[in-house]
Every structure is written in C-alpha cells, then in structure tokens.
Protein backbone atom coordinates (compact mmCIF):
# COMPACT_ATOMS: atom_id res chain seq x y z
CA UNK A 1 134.99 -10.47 59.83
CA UNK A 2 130.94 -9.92 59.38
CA UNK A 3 129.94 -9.15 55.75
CA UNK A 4 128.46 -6.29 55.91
CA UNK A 5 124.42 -6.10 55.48
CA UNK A 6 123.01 -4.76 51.68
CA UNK A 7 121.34 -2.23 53.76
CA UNK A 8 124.68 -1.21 55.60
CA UNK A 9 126.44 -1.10 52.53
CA UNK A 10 124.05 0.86 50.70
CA UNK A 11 124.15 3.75 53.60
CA UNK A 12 128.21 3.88 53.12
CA UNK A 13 127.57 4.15 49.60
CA UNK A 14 125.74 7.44 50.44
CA UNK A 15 128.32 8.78 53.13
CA UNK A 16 130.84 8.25 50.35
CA UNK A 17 129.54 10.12 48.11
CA UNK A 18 128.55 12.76 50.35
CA UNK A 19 132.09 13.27 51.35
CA UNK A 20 133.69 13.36 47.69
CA UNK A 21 130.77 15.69 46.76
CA UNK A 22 132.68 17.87 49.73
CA UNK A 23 135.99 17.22 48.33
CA UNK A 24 135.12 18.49 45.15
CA UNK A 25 133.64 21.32 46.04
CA UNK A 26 136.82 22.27 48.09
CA UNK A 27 139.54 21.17 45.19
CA UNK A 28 137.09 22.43 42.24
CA UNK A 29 137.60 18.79 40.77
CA UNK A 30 134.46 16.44 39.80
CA UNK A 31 132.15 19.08 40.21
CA UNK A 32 129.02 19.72 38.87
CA UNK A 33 128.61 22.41 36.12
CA UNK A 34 126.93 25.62 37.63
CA UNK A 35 123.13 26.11 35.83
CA UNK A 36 123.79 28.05 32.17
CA UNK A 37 121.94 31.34 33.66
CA UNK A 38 124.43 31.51 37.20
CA UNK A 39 127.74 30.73 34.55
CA UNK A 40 125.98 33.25 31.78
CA UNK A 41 125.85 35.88 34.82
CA UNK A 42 129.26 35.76 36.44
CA UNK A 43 131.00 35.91 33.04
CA UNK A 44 129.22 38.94 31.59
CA UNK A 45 131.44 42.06 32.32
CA UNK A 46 130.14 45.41 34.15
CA UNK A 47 129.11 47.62 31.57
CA UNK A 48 131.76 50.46 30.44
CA UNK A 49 129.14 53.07 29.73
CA UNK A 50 127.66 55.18 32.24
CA UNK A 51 124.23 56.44 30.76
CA UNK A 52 123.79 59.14 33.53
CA UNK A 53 127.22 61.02 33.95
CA UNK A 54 127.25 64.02 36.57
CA UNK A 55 129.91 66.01 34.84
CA UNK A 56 130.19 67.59 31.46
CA UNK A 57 132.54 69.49 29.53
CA UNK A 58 131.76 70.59 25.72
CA UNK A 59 134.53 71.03 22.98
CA UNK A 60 134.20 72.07 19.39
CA UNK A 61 132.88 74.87 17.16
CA UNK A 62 130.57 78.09 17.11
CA UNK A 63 127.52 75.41 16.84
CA UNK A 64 128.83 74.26 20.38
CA UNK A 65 129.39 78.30 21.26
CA UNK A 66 125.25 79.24 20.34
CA UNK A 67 126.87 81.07 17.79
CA UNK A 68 124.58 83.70 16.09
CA UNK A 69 121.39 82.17 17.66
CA UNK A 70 120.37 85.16 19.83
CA UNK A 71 122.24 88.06 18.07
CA UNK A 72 123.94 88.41 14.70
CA UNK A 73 127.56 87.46 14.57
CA UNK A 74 127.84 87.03 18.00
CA UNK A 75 128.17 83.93 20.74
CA UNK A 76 125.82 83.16 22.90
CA UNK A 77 126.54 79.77 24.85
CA UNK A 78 123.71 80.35 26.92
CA UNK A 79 121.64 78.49 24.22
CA UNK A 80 124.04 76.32 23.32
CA UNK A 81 123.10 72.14 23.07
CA UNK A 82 125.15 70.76 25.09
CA UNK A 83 125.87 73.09 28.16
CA UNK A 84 123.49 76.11 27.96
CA UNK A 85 120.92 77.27 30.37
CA UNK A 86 118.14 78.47 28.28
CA UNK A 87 114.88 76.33 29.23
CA UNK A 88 113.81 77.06 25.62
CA UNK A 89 116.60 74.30 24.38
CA UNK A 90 117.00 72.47 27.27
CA UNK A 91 120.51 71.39 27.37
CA UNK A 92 121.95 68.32 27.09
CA UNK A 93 124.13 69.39 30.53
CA UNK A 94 120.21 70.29 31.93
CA UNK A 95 118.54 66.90 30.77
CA UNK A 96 121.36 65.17 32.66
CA UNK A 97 122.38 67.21 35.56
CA UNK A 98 119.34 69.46 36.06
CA UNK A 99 119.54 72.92 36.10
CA UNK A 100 121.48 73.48 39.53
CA UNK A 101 123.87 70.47 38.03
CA UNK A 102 124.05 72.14 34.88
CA UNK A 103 125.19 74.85 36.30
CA UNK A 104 127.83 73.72 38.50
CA UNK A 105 129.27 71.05 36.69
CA UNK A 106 129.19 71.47 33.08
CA UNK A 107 131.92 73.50 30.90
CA UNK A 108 132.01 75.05 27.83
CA UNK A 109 135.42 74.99 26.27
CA UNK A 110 134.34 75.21 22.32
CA UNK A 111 135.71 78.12 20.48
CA UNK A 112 133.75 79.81 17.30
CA UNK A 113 135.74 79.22 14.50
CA UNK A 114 137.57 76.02 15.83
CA UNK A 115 138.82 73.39 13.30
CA UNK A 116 139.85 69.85 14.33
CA UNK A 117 143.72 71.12 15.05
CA UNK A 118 142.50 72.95 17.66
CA UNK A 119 140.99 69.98 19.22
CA UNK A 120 143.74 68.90 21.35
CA UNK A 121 144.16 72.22 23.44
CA UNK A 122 140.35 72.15 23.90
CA UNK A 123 140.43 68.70 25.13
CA UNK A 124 143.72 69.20 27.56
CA UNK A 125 141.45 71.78 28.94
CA UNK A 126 138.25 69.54 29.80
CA UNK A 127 140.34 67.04 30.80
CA UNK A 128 141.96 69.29 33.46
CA UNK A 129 138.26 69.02 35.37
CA UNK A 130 138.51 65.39 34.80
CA UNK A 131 134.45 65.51 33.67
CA UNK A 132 132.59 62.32 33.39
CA UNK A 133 130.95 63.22 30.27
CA UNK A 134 132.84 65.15 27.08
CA UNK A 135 130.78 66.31 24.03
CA UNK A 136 132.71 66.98 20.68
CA UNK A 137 131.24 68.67 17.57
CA UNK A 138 133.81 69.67 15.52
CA UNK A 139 134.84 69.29 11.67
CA UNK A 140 132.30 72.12 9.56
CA UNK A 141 135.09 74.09 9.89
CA UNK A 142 137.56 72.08 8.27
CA UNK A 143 135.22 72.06 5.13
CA UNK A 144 133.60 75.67 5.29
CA UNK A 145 137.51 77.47 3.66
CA UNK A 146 138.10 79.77 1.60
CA UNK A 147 138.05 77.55 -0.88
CA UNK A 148 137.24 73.70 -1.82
CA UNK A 149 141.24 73.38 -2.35
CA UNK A 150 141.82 74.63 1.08
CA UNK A 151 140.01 72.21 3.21
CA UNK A 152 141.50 69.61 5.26
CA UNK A 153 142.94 66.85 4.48
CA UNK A 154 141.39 63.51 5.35
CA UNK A 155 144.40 62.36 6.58
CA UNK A 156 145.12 65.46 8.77
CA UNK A 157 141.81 65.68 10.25
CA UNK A 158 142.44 61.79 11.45
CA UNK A 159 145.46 62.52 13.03
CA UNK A 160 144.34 65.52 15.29
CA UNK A 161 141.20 63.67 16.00
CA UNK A 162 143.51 60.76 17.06
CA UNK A 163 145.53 63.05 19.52
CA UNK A 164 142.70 64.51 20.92
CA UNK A 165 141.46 61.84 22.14
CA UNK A 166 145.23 60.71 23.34
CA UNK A 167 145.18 63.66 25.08
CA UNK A 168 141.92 63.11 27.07
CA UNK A 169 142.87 59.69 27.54
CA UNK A 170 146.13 60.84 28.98
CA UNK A 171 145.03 62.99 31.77
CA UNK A 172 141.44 61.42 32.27
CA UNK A 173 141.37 58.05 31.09
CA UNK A 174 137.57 57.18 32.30
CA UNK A 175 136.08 60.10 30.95
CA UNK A 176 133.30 59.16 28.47
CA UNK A 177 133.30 60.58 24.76
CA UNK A 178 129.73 61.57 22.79
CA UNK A 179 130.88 62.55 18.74
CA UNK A 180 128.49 64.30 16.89
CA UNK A 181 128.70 64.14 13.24
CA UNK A 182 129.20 66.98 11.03
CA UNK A 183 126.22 68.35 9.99
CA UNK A 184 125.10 68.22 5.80
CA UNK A 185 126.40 71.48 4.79
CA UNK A 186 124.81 71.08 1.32
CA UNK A 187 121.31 71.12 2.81
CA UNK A 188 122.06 74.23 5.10
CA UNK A 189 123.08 75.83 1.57
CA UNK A 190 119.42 75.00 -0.05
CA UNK A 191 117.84 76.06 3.07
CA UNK A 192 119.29 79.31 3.51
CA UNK A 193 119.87 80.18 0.12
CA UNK A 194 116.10 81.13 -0.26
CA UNK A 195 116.29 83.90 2.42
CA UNK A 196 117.96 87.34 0.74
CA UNK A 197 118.98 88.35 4.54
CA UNK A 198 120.81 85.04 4.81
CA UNK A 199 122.42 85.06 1.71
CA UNK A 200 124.16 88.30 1.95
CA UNK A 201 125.53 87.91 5.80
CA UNK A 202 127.06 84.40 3.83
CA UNK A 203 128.96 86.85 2.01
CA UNK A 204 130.97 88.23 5.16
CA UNK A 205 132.67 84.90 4.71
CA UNK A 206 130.36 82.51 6.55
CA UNK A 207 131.55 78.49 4.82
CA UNK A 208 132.48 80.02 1.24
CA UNK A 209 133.69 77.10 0.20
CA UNK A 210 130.33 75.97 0.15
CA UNK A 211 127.95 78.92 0.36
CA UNK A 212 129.89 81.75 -2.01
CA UNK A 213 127.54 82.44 -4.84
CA UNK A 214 124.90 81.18 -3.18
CA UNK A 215 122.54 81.48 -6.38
CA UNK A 216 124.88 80.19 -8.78
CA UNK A 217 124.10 76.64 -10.43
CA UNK A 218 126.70 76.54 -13.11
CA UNK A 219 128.08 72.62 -13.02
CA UNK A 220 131.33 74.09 -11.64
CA UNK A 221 129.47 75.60 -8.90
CA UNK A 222 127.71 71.93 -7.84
CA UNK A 223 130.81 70.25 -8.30
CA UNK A 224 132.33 72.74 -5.75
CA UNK A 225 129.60 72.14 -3.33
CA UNK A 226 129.66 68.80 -4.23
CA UNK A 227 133.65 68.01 -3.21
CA UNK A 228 132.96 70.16 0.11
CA UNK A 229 129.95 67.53 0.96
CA UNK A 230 131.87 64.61 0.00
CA UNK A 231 134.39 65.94 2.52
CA UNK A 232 131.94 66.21 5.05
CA UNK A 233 130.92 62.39 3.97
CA UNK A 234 134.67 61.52 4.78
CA UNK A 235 135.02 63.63 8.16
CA UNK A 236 132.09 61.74 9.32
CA UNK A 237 133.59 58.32 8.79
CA UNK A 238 136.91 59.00 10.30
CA UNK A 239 135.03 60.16 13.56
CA UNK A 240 132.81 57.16 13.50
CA UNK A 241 136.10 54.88 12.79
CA UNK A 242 138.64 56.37 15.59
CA UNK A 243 135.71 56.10 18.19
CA UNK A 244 134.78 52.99 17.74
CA UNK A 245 138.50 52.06 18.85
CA UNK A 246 137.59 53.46 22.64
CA UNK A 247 135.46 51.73 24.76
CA UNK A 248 134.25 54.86 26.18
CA UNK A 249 133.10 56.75 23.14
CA UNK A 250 129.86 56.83 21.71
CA UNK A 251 129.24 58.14 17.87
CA UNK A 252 126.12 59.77 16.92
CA UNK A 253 125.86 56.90 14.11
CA UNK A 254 125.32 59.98 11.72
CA UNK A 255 122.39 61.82 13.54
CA UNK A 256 123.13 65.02 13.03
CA UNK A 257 124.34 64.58 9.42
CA UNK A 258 120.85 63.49 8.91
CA UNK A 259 118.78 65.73 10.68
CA UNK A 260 116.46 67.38 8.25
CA UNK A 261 117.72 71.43 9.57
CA UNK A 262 114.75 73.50 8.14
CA UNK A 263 114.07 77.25 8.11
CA UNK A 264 112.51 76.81 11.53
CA UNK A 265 116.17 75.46 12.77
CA UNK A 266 118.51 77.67 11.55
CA UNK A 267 119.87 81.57 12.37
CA UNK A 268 117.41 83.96 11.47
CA UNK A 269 120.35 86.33 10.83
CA UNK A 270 122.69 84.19 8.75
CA UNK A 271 119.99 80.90 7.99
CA UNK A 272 123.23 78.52 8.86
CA UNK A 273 123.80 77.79 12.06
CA UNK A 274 121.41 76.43 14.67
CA UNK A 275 118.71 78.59 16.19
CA UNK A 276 117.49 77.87 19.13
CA UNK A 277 115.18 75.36 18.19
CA UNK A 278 117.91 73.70 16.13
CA UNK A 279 120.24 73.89 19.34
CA UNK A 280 116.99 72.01 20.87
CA UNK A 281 116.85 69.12 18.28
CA UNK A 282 121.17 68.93 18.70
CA UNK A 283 120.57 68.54 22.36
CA UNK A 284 117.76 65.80 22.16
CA UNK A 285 119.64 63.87 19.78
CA UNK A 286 122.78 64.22 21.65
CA UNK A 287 120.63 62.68 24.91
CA UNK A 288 119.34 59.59 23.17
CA UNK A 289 122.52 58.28 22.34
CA UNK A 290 124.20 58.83 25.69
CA UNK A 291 121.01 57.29 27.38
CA UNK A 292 120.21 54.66 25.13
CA UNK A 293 121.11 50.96 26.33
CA UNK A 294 123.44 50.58 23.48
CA UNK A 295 125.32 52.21 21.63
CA UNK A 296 124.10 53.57 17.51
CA UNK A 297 125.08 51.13 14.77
C-alpha cells in the first residue's frame, strides 16, 4: 500500500479535526470555553424587581390615610402619598400608573390609627387584588401611646411584621413590597411644638407618649421622648432586617426617618402629620426607591 503524500496527510489532519470539533460540539466534551462576556451573560439571572409595576395597593397608618392634611381631625386619602389623586402631591400610584391608572388600579387599605397588629388584616386585604406593587408605612403608632411604658414591644412588632408579610406571600407570592421607615417623631415634636395651635390639638391625644407637655424640658421629660425615639430607632431596624429576607421587598434604607419634615411639611391644624407638601416629599421618596436600579443600602 502507497504511503500517503505529506500533502495528503496534512489535508486528513484537517478533516479530522474538523469532525471531532463536530463531535464535541454534539457530546459537550473537548470543547472550547464560550468568550467570558457570552458565559458572564447566560449565567446572570432575570432581575426579581419590577421598577414599573401597574398595580398598587397601600397599607398602614393615618400618614397613608392623608390624615388631617385638608381638614382638622379628619381623613382625606385623596392627598395621600402613595394612592391619592391630588395633582398638588402627585402620588406615588400617579407617578407610576398615571392618573387614569391611578385611578383604576391602585387601593387604599390603610386605616388612621393602625398599629403593626393590624397589619396582617390590611395585607390579606391587598393581597385579595393580587396588586403588583404594595406600599407599607406603619409603626408611629406603636410608639405614639399613652405612655412610653405602653409602646410595643420590639419583639411584638417583629412578629406581626413577620406575618404580614406571610400573609401577602401566602395569597400573592409575586407581589412586590416598598417599607417606609418610621418617621423621627422627636423632630416632629421640635417642629410643632413652636406653633400654640399645634400644641393644644396634641393635647386631644395626638402621640402623647411623645408630644404630652409639649413645653416641658425637665430631664424626665427628654428621657421620655428620648425612649419613644430610641423605639422608633429599633422599629426601623426590624423593618429593614425582615425585608431584606424577601427578594421582593425594597426598604426605604431610612428615608423617611431622615427627611428633614419642616413647618412647611406638616398639618397646619395639628403641625404632625404630613401636609400636603409633606405627602409630596413621602411620595417622591417612595418613587426613587422603587425606580432606582438597585435597591438602598
């Protein structure tokens, strides 16, 4: 038999290779690495968080309700951050949706007076319209008691958060969470204690555990205020620490507890809650953390 020629040779050399570059591809063996960018690509999961949700339902407190913002002692959601209709705030439901959207799919469910136990009924209820989108604000209440002694316990207002969020989870497991913080009650107290108006609708019962003699600044009096804030301080950690466990929950990183609330943002008729303009600043810094790329520290 012929030797075969160094040219012949050299051509099935090639068709060799050619054919186990074909086998490999087919078996997966002895093939070559995919470039770093393609591999980087195909292994980087679809991102959980939907930045532009078309469905919202609010839970929470009289902040959430608009509560004394248009008339004294008295709701008025239409202002409210997250789902009113008043172009003056522009909602956080009307920055998403629009204003038709807005008004077709976002619900209020927040109650004035609410306090975190009340939570999970509030929650059951959003749930029920299986949103895409639910806004909490929730825990002044379990610091603004009767008394300093009365206020929740850390360990209580964990739990109910906890089965609030079971409860969503539950019934509409995809829904996205947004967590606001609890606002600084101890600056709302120097704010408003310099109006006389405010300070006497305070004394209808409005937080006394932090705002009942307003004016006095005996050292038992600051160390009052100062275990109410410190609750606050504590509230705000345990939401920041339970929603960091869900994928689909986004903490305001402590927004609102920092937000500067002055004169111009609170109740002219009790100088506490959120006027319309401080509704306003809620809703703006409720949009830039659902929009933003990631998520606050």
């Amino acid at each position: 038999m012929r030797k075969p020629s160094s040219r012949t040779r050299a051509a099935l050399s090639l068709v060799a290779a050619a054919l186990l570059g074909v086998a490999g591809c087919d078996t997966g063996a002895g093939s070559a690495p995919a470039p770093e960018g393609t591999k980087a690509r195909a292994a980087r999961p679809a991102p959980v968080w939907n930045r532009s949700p078309d469905s919202i339902a609010a839970v929470g407190d009289s902040i959430t309700r608009g509560f004394d913002a248009c008339t004294v002692l008295s709701d008025c959601p239409e202002v409210s951050w997250a789902t009113g209709s008043d172009s003056a705030v522009d909602s956080l439901a009307v920055r998403l949706l629009g204003v038709t959207g807005a008004a077709e799919r976002s619900w209020n469910y927040a109650v004035t007076g609410a306090r975190m136990a009340d939570l999970p009924e509030q929650m059951a209820q959003a749930a029920a319209r299986a949103p895409q989108l639910v806004t909490v604000m929730v825990g002044a209440n379990d610091a603004c008691r009767s008394s300093a002694r009365a206020m929740t316990s850390v360990a209580g207002f964990r739990a109910d958060f906890e089965e609030a969020l079971r409860t969503l989870r539950a019934e509409s497991p995809k829904t996205q969470v947004y967590v606001a913080s609890v606002p600084n009650l101890k600056r709302l107290w120097s704010e408003g204690r310099t109006n006389p108006l405010g300070k006497e609708v305070w004394k209808l019962g409005i937080c006394p555990s932090m705002l009942s003699d307003a004016d006095d600044l005996t050292s038992a009096a600051m160390l009052r205020r100062d275990r109410v804030q410190q609750r606050v301080v504590q509230y705000n950690e345990v939401l920041k620490e339970v929603c960091a466990k869900d994928s689909r929950c986004r903490f305001d990183g402590g927004a609102v507890y920092d937000y500067r609330f002055g004169t111009d943002q609170l109740s002219r008729w009790d100088w506490f809650h959120p006027s319309k303009d401080g509704q306003a600043r809620l809703a703006a810094i409720a949009y830039r953390t659902i929009t933003a790329a990631n998520p606050v520290g």
